[in-house]
C-alpha atoms as a PDB file:
ATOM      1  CA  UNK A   1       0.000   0.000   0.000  1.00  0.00           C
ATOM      2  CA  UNK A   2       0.812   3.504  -0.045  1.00  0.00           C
ATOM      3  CA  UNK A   3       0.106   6.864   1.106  1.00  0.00           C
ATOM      4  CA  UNK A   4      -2.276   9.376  -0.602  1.00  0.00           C
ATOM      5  CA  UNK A   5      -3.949  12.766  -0.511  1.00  0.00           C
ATOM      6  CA  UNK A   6      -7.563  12.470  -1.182  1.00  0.00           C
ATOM      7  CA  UNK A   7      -8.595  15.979  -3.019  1.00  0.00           C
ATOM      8  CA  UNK A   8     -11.861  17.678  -0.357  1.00  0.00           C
ATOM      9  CA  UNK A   9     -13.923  20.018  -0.897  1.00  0.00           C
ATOM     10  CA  UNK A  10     -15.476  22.665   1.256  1.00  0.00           C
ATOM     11  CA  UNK A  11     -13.899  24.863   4.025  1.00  0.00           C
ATOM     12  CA  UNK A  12     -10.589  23.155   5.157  1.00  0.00           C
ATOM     13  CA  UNK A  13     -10.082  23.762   8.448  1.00  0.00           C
ATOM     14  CA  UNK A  14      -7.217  25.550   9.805  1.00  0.00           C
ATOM     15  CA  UNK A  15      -3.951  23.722  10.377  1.00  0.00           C
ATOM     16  CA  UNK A  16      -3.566  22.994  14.312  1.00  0.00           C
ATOM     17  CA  UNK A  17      -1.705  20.362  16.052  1.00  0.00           C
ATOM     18  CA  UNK A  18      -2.756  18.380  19.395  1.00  0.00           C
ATOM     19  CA  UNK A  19      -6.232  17.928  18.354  1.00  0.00           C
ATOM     20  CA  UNK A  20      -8.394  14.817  18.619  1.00  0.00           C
ATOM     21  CA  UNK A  21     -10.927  13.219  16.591  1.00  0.00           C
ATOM     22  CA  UNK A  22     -13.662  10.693  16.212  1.00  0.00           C
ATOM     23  CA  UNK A  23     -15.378   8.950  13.511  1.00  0.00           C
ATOM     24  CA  UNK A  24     -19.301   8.855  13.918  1.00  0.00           C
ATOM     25  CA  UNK A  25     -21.105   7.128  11.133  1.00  0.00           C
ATOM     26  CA  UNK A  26     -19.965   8.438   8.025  1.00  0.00           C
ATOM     27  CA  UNK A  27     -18.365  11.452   9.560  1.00  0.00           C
ATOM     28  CA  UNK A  28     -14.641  12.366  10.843  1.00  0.00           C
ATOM     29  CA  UNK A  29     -15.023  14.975  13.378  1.00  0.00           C
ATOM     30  CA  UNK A  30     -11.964  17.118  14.292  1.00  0.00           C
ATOM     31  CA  UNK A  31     -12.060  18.632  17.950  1.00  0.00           C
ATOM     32  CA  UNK A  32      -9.628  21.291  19.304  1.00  0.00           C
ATOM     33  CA  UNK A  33      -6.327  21.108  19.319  1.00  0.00           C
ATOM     34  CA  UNK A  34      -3.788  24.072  18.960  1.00  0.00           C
ATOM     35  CA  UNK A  35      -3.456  26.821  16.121  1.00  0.00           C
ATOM     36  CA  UNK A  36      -1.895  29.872  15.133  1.00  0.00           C
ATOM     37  CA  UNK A  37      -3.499  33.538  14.801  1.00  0.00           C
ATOM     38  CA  UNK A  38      -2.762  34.417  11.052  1.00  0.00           C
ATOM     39  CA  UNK A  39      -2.467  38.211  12.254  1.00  0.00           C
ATOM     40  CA  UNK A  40      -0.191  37.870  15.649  1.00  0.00           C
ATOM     41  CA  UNK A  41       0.700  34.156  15.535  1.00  0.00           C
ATOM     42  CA  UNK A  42       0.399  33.561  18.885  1.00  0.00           C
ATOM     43  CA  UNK A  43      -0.518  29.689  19.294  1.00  0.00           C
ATOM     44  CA  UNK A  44      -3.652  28.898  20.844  1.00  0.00           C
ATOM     45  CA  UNK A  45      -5.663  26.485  22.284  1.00  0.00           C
ATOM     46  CA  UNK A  46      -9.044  25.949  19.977  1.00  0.00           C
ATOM     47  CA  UNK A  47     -12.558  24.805  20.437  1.00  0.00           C
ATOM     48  CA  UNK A  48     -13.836  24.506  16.752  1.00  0.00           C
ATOM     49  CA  UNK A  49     -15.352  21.681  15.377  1.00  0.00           C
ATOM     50  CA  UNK A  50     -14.554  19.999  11.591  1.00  0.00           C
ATOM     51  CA  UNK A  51     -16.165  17.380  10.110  1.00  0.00           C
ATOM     52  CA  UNK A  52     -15.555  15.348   6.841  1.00  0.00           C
ATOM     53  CA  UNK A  53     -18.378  13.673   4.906  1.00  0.00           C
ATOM     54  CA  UNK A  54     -16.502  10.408   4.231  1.00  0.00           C
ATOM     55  CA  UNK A  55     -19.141  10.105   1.517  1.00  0.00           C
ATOM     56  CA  UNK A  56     -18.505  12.841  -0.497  1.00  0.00           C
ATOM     57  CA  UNK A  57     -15.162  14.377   1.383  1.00  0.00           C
ATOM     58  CA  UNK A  58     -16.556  17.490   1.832  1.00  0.00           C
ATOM     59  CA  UNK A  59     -15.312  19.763   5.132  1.00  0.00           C
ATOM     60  CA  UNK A  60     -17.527  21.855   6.922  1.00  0.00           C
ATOM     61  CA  UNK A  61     -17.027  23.909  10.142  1.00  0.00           C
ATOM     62  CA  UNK A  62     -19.315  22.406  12.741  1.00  0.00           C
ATOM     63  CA  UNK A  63     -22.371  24.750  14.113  1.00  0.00           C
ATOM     64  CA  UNK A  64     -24.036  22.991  17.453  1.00  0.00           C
ATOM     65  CA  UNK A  65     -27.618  22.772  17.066  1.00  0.00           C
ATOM     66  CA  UNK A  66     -29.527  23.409  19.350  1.00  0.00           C
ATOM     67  CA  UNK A  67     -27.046  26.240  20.835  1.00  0.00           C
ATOM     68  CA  UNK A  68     -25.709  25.713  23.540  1.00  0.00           C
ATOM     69  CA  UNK A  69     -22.052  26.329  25.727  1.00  0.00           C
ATOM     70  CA  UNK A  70     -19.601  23.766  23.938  1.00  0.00           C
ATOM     71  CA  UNK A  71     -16.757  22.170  25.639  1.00  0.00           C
ATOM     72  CA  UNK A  72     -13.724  24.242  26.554  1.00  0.00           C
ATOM     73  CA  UNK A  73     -11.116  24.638  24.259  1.00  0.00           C
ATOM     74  CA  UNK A  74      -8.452  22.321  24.947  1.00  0.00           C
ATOM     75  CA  UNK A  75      -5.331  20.345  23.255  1.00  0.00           C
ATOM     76  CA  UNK A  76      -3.625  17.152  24.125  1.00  0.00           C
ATOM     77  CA  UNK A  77      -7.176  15.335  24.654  1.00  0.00           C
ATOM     78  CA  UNK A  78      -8.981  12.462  23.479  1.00  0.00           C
ATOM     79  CA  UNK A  79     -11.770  11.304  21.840  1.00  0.00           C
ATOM     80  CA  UNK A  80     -14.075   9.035  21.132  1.00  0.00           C
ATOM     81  CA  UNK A  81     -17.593   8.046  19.556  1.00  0.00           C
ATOM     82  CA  UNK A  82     -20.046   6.427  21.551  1.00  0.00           C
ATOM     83  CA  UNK A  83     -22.810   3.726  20.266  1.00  0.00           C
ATOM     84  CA  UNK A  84     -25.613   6.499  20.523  1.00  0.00           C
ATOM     85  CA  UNK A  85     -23.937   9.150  17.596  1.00  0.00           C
ATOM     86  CA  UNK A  86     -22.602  11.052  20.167  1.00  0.00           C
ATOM     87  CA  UNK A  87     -18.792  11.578  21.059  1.00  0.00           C
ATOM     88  CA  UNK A  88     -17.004  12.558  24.415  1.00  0.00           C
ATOM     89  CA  UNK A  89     -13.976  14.489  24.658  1.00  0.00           C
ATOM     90  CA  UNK A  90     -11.342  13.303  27.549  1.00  0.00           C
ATOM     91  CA  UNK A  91      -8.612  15.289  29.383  1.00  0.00           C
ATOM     92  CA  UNK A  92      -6.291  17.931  27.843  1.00  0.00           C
ATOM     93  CA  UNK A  93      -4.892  20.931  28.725  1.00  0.00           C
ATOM     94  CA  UNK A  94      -5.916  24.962  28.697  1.00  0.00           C
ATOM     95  CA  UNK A  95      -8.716  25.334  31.027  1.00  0.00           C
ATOM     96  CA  UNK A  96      -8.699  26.723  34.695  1.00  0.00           C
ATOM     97  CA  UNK A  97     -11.197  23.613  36.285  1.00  0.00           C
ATOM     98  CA  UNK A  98     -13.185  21.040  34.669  1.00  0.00           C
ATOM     99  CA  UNK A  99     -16.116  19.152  35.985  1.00  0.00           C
ATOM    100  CA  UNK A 100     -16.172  15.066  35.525  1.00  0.00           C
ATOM    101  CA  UNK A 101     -18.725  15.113  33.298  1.00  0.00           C
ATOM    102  CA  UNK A 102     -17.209  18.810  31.189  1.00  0.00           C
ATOM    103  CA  UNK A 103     -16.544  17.353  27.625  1.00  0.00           C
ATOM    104  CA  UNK A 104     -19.485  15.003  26.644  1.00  0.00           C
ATOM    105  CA  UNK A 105     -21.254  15.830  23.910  1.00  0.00           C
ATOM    106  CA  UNK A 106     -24.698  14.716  24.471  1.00  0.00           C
ATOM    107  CA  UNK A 107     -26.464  12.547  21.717  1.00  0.00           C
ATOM    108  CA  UNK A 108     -29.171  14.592  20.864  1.00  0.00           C
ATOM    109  CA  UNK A 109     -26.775  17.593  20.007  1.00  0.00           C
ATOM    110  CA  UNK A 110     -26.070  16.959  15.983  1.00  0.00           C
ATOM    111  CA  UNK A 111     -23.564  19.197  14.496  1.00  0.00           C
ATOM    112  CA  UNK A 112     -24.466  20.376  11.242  1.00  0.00           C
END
């Protein structure tokens, strides 16, 4: 076998480095991680959401429906996709305090 790059479509995401990710259903979602500000490049800790269509390889920048307060932004985490669609994130660094239970992405949140 060997290595290839896929052409996408869509918004890619930004470049960022200790992120994590999860594959639910047909769809790669991208969590966190660290980027760069284009303007000041100061790193920073992030708490966007990608996703990939594995169908069609299309990006697109993750809005949570119905609002509500994500999980911090963090880097150096894990995560992973549960049975029910949803996924829960699982230690990393950048916030003050965290609750147990801070990072889980309920089921009935979709990400569109």
């Amino acid at each position: 076998g060997e290595w290839v790059r896929p052409v996408t479509y869509g918004g890619v995401p930004p470049a960022r480095a200790a992120h994590a990710a999860a594959v639910i259903g047909l769809r790669l979602f991208v969590f966190g991680g660290q980027t760069q500000d284009a303007v000041s490049r100061n790193i920073r800790p992030s708490s966007d959401v990608a996703s990939l269509s594995l169908s069609s390889l299309t990006w697109s920048i993750a809005d949570p429906t119905p609002p509500l307060e994500g999980p911090f932004a963090r880097f150096g985490h894990a995560a992973v996709s549960l049975l029910d669609g949803g996924m829960v994130l699982v230690g990393g660094g950048a916030a003050p305090t965290t609750a147990p239970s801070e990072g889980a992405v309920p089921a009935n949140v979709t990400y569109e």
